[in-house]
PDB file of N, CA and C in Angstrom:
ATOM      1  N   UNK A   1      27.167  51.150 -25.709  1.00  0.00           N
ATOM      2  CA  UNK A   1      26.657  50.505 -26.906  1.00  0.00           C
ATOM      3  C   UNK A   1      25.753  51.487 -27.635  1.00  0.00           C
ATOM      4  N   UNK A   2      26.072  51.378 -29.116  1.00  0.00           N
ATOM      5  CA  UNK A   2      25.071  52.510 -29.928  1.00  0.00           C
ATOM      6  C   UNK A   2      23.623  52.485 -29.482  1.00  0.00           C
ATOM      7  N   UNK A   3      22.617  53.194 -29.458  1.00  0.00           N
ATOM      8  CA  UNK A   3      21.332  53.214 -29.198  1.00  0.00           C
ATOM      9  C   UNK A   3      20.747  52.409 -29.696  1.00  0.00           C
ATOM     10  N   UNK A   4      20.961  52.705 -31.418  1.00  0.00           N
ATOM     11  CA  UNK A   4      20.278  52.087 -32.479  1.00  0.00           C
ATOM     12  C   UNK A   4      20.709  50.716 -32.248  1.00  0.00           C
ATOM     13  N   UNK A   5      21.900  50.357 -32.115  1.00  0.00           N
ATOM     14  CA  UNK A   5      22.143  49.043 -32.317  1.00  0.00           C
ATOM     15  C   UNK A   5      21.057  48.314 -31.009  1.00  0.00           C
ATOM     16  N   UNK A   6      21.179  48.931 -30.074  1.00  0.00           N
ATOM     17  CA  UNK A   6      20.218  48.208 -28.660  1.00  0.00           C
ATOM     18  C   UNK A   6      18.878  48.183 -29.190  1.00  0.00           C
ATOM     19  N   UNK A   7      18.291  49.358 -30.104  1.00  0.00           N
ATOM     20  CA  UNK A   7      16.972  49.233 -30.165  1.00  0.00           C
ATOM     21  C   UNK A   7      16.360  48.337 -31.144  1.00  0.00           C
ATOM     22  N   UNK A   8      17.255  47.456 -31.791  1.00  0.00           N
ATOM     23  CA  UNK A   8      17.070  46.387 -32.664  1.00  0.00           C
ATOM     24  C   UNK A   8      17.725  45.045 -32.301  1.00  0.00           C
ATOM     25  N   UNK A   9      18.273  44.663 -31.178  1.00  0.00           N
ATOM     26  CA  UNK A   9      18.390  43.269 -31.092  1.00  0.00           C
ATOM     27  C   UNK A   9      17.734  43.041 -29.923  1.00  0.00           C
ATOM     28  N   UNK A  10      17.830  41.503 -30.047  1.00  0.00           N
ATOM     29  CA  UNK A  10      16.154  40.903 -29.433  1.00  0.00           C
ATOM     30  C   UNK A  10      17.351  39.198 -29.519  1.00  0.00           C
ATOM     31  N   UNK A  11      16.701  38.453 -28.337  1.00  0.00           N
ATOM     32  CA  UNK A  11      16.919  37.557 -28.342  1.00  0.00           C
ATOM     33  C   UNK A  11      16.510  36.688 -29.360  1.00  0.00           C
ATOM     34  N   UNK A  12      17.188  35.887 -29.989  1.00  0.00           N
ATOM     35  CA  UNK A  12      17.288  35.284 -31.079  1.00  0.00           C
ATOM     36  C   UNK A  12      16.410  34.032 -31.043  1.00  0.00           C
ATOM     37  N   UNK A  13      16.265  33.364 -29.983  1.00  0.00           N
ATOM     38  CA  UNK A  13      15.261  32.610 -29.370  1.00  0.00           C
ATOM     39  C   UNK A  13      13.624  32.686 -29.574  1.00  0.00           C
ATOM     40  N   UNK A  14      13.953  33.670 -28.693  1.00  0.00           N
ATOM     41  CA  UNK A  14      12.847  34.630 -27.592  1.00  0.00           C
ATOM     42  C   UNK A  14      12.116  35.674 -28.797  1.00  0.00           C
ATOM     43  N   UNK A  15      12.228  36.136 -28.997  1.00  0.00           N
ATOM     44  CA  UNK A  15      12.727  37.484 -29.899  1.00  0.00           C
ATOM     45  C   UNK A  15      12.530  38.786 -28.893  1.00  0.00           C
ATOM     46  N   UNK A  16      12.179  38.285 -27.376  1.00  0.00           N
ATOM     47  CA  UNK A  16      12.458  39.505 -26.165  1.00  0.00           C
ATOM     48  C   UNK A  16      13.623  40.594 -26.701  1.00  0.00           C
ATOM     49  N   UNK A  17      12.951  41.672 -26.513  1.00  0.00           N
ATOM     50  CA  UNK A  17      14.031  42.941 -26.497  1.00  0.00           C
ATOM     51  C   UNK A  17      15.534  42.670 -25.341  1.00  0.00           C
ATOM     52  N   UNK A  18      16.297  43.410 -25.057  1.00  0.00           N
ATOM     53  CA  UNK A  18      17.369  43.289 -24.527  1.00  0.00           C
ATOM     54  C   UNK A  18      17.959  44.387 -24.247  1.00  0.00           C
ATOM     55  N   UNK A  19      18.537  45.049 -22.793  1.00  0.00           N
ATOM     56  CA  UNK A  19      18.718  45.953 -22.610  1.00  0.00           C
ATOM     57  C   UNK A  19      20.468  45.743 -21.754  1.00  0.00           C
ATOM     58  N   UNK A  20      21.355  46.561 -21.527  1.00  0.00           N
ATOM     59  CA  UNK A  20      22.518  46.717 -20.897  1.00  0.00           C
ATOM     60  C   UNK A  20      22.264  46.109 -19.422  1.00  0.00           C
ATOM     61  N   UNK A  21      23.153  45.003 -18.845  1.00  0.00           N
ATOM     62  CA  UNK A  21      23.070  44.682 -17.503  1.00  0.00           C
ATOM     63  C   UNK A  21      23.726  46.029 -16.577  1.00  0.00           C
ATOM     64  N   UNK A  22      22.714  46.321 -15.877  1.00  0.00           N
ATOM     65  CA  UNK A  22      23.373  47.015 -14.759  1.00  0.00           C
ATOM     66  C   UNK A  22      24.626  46.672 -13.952  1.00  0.00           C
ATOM     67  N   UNK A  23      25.159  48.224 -12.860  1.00  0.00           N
ATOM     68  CA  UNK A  23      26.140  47.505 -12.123  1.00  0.00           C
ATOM     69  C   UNK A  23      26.266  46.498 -11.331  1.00  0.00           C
ATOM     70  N   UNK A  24      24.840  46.091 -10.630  1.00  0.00           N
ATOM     71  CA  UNK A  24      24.781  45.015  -9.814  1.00  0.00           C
ATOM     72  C   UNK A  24      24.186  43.557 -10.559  1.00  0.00           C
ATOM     73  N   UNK A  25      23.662  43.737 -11.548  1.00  0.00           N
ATOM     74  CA  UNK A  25      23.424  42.721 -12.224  1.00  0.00           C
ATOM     75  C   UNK A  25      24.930  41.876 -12.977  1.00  0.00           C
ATOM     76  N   UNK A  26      25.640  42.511 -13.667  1.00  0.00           N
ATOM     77  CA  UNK A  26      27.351  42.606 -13.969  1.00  0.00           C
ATOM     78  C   UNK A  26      27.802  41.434 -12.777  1.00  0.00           C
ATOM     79  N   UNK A  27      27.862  42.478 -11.593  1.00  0.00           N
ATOM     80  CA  UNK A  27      28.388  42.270 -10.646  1.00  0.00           C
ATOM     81  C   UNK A  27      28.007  41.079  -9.476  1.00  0.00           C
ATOM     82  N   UNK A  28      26.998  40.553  -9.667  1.00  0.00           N
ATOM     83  CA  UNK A  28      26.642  39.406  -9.290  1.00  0.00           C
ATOM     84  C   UNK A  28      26.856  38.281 -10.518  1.00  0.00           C
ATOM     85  N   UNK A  29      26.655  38.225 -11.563  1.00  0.00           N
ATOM     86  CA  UNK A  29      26.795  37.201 -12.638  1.00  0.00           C
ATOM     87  C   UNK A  29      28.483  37.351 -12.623  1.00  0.00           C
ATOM     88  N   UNK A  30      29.596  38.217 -12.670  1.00  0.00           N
ATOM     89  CA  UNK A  30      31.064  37.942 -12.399  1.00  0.00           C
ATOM     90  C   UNK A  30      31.131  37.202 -11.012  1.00  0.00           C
ATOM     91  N   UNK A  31      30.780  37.064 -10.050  1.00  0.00           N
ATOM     92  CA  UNK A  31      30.855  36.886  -8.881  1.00  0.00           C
ATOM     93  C   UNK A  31      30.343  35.224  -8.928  1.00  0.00           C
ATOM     94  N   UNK A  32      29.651  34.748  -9.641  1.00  0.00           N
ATOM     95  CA  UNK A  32      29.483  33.449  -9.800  1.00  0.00           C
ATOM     96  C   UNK A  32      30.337  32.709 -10.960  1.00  0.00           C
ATOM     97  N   UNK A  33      30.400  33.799 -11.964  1.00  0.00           N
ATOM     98  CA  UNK A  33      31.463  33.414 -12.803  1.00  0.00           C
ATOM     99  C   UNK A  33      32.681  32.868 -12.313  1.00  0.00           C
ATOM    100  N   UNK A  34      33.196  33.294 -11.213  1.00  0.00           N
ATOM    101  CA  UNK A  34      34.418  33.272 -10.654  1.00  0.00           C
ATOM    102  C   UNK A  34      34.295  32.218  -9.809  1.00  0.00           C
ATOM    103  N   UNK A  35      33.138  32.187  -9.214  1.00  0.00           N
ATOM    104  CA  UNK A  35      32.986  30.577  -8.293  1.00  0.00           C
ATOM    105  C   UNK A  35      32.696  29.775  -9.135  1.00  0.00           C
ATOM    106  N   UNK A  36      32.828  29.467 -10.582  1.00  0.00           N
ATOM    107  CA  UNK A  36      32.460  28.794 -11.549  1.00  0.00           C
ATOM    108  C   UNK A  36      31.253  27.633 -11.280  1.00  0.00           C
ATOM    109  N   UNK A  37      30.439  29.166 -11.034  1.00  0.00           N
ATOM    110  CA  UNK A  37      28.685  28.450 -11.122  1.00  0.00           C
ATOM    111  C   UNK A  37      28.142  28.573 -12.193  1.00  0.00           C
ATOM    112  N   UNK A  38      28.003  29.138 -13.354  1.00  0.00           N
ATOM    113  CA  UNK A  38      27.826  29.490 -14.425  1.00  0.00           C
ATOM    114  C   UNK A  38      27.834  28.918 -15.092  1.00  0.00           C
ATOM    115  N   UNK A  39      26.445  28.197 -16.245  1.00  0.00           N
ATOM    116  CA  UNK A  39      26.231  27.786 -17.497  1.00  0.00           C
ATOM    117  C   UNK A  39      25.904  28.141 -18.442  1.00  0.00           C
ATOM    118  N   UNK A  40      26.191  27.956 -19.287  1.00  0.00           N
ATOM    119  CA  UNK A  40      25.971  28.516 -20.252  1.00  0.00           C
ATOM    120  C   UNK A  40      24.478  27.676 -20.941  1.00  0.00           C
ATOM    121  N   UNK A  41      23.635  28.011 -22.106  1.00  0.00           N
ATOM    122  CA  UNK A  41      22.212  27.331 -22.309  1.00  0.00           C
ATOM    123  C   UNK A  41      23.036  25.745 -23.139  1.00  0.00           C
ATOM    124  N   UNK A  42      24.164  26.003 -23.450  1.00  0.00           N
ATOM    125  CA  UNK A  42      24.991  24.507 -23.869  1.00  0.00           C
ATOM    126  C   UNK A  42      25.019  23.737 -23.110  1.00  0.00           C
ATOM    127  N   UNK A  43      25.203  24.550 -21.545  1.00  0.00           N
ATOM    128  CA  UNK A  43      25.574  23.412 -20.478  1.00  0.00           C
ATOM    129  C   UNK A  43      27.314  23.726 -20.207  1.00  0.00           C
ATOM    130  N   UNK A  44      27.660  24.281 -21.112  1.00  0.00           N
ATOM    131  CA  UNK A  44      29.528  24.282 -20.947  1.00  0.00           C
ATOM    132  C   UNK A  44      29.436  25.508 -19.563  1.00  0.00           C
ATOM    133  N   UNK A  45      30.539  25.629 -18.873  1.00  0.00           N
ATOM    134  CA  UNK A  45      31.052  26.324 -17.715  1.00  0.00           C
ATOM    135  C   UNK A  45      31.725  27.675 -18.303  1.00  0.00           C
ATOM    136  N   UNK A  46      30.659  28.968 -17.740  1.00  0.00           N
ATOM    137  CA  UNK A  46      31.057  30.051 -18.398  1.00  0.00           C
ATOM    138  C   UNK A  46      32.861  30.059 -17.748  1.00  0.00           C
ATOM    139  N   UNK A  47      34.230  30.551 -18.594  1.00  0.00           N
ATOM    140  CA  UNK A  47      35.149  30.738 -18.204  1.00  0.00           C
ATOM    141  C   UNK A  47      35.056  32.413 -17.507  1.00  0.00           C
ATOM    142  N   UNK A  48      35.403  32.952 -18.408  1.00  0.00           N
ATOM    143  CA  UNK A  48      35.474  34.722 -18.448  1.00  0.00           C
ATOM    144  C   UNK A  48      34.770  35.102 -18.562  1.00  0.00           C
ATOM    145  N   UNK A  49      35.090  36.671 -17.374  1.00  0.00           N
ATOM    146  CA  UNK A  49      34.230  37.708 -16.610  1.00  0.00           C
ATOM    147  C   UNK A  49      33.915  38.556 -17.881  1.00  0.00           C
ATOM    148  N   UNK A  50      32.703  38.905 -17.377  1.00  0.00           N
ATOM    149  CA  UNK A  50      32.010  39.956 -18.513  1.00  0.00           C
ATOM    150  C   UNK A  50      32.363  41.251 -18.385  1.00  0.00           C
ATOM    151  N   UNK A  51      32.980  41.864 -19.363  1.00  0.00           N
ATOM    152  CA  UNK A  51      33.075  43.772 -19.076  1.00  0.00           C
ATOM    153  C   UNK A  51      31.769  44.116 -19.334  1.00  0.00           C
ATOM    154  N   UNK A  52      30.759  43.393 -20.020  1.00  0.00           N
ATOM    155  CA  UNK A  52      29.549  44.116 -19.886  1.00  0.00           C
ATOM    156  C   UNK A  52      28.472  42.933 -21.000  1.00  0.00           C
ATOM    157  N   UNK A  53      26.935  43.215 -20.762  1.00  0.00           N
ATOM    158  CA  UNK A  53      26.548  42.369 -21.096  1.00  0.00           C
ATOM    159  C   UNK A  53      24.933  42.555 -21.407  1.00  0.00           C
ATOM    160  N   UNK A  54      24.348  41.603 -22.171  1.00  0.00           N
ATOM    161  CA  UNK A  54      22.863  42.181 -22.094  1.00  0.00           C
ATOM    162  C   UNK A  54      22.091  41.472 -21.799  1.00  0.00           C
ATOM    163  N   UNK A  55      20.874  41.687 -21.501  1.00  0.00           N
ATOM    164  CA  UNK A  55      20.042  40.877 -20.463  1.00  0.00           C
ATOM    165  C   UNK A  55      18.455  40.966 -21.100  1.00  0.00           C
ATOM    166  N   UNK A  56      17.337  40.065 -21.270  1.00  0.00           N
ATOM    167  CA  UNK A  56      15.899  40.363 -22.457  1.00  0.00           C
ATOM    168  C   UNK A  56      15.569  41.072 -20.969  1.00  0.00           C
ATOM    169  N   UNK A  57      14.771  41.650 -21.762  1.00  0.00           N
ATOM    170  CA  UNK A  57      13.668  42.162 -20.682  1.00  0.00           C
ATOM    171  C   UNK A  57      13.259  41.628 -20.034  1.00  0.00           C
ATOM    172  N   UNK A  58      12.999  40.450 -19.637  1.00  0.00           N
ATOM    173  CA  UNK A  58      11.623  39.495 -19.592  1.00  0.00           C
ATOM    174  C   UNK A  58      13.137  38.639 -17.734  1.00  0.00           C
ATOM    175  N   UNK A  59      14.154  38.884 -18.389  1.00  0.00           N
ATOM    176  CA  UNK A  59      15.068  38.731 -16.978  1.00  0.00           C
ATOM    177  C   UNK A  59      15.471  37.525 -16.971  1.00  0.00           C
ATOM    178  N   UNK A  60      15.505  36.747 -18.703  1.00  0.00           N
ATOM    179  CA  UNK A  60      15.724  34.936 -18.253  1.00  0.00           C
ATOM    180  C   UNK A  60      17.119  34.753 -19.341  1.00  0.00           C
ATOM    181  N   UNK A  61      17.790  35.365 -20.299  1.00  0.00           N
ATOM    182  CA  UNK A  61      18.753  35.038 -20.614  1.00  0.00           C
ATOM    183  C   UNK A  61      20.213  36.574 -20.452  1.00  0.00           C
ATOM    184  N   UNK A  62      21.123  35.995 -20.307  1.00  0.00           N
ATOM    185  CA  UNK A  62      21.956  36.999 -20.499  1.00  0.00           C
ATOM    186  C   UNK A  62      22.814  36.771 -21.649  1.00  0.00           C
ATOM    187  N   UNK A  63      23.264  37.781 -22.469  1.00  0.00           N
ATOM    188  CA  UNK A  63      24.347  37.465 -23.729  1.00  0.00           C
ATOM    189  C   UNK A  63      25.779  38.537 -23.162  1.00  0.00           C
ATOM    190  N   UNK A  64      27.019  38.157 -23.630  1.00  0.00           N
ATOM    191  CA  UNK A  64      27.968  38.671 -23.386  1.00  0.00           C
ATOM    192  C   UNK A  64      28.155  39.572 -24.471  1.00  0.00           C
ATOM    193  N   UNK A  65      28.980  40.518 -24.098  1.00  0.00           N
ATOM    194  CA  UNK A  65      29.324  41.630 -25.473  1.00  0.00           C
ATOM    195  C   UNK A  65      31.129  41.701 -25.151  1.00  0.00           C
ATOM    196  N   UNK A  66      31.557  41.238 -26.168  1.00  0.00           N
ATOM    197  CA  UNK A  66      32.896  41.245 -26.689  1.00  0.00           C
ATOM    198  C   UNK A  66      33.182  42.083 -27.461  1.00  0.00           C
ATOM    199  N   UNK A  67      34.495  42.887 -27.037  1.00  0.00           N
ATOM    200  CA  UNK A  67      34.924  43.695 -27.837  1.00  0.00           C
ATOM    201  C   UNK A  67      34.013  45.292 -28.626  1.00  0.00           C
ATOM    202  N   UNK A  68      32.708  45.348 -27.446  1.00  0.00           N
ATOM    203  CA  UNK A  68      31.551  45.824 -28.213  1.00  0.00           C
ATOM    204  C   UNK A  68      30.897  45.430 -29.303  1.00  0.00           C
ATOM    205  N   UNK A  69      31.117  43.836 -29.219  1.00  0.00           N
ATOM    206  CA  UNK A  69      29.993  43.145 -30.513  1.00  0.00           C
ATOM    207  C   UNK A  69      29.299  42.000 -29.279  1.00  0.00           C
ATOM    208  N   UNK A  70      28.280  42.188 -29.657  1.00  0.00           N
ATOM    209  CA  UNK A  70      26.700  41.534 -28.607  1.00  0.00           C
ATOM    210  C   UNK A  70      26.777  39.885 -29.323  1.00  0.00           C
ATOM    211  N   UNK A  71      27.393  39.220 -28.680  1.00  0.00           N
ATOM    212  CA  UNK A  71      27.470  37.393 -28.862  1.00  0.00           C
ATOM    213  C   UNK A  71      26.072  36.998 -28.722  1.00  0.00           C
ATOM    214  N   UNK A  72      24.782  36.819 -29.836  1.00  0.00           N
ATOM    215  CA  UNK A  72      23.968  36.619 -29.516  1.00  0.00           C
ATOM    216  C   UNK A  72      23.142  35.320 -30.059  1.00  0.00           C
ATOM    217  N   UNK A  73      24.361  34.366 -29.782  1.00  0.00           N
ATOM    218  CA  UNK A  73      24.213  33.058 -30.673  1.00  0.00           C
ATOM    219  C   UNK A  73      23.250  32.381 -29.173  1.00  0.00           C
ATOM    220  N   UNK A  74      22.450  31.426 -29.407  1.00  0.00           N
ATOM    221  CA  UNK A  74      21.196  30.946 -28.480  1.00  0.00           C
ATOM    222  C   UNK A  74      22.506  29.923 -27.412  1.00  0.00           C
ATOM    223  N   UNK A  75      23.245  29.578 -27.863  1.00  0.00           N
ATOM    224  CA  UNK A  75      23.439  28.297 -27.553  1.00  0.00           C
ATOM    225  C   UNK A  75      24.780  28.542 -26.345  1.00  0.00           C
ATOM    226  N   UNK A  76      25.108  30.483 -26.353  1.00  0.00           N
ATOM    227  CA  UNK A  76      26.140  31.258 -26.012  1.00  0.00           C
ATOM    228  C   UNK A  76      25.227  32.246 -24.809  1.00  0.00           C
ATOM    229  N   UNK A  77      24.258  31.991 -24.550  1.00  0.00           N
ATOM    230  CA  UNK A  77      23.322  32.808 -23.836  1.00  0.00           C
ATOM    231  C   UNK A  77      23.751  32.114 -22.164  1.00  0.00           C
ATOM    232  N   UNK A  78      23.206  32.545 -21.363  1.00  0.00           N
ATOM    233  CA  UNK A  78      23.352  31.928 -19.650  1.00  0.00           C
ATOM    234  C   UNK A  78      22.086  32.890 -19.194  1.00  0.00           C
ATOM    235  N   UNK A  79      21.692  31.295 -19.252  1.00  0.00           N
ATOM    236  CA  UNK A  79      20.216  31.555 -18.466  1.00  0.00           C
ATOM    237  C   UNK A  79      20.250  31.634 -16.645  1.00  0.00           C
ATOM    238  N   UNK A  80      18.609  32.842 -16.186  1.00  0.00           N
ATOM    239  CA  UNK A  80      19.246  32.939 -14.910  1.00  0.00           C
ATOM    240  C   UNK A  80      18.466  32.301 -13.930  1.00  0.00           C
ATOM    241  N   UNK A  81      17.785  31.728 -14.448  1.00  0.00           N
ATOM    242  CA  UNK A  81      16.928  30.557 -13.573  1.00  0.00           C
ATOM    243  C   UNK A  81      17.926  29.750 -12.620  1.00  0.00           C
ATOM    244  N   UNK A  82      19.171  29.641 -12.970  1.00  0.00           N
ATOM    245  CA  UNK A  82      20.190  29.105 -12.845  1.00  0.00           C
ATOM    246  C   UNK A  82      20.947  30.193 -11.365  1.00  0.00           C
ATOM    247  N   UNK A  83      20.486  30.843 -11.091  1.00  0.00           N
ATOM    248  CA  UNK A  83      20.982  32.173  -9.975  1.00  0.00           C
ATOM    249  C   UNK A  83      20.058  31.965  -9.104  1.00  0.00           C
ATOM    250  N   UNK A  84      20.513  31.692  -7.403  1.00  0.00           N
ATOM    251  CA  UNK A  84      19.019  31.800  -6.452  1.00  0.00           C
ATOM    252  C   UNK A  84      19.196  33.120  -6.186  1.00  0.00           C
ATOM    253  N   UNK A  85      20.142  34.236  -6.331  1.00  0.00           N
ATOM    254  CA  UNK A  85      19.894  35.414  -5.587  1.00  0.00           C
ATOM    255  C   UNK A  85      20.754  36.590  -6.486  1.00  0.00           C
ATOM    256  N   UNK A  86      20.356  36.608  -7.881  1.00  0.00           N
ATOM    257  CA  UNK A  86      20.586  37.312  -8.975  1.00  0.00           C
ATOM    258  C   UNK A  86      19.368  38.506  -8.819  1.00  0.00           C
ATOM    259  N   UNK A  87      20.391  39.850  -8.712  1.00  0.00           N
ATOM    260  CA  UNK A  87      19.538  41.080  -8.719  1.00  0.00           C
ATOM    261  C   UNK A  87      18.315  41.409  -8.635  1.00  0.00           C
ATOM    262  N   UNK A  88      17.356  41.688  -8.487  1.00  0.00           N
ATOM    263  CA  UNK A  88      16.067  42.080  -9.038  1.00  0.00           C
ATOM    264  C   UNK A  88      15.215  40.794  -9.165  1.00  0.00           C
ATOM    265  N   UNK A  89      15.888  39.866  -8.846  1.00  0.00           N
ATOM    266  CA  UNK A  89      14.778  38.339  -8.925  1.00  0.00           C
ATOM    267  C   UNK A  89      13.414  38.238  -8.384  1.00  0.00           C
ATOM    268  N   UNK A  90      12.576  37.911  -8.860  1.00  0.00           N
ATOM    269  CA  UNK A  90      11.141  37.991  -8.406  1.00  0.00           C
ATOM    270  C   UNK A  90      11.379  36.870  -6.616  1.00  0.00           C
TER     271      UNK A  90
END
């Protein structure tokens, strides 16, 4: 993802900055995706695995990036309060 483009979006919510999910961060949120544990902040059941994705700083919403465009509608977010054993969790 362009630099510039990362160094200007911010959760739309939140207005938290937002940075690229790592490999194990990815890789645990597909891994529940697939056991279709996954909500979305609608409440609907995430379907499809993320090729990649972004995450606020702050570690409480994730947004998907399609096609290399960052889906950063509030209501399209998956919050991770919702994960007991998501990466880096306090």
């Amino acid at each position: 993802m362009d630099k510039r483009l990362l160094d200007i979006l911010c959760c739309p919510v939140s207005k938290t900055p937002v940075r690229p999910l790592n490999t194990s961060e990815l890789g645990a949120l597909n891994r529940a995706i697939d056991g279709g544990q996954v909500l979305s902040v609608a409440g609907t059941t995430v379907q499809g695995r993320l090729a990649e994705g972004l995450i606020t700083v702050d570690r409480k919403v994730i947004y998907r990036i399609e096609d290399g465009i960052p889906v950063m509608l509030p209501e399209e977010g998956i919050g991770t309060t919702q994960f007991t054993d998501f990466p880096g969790s306090p």
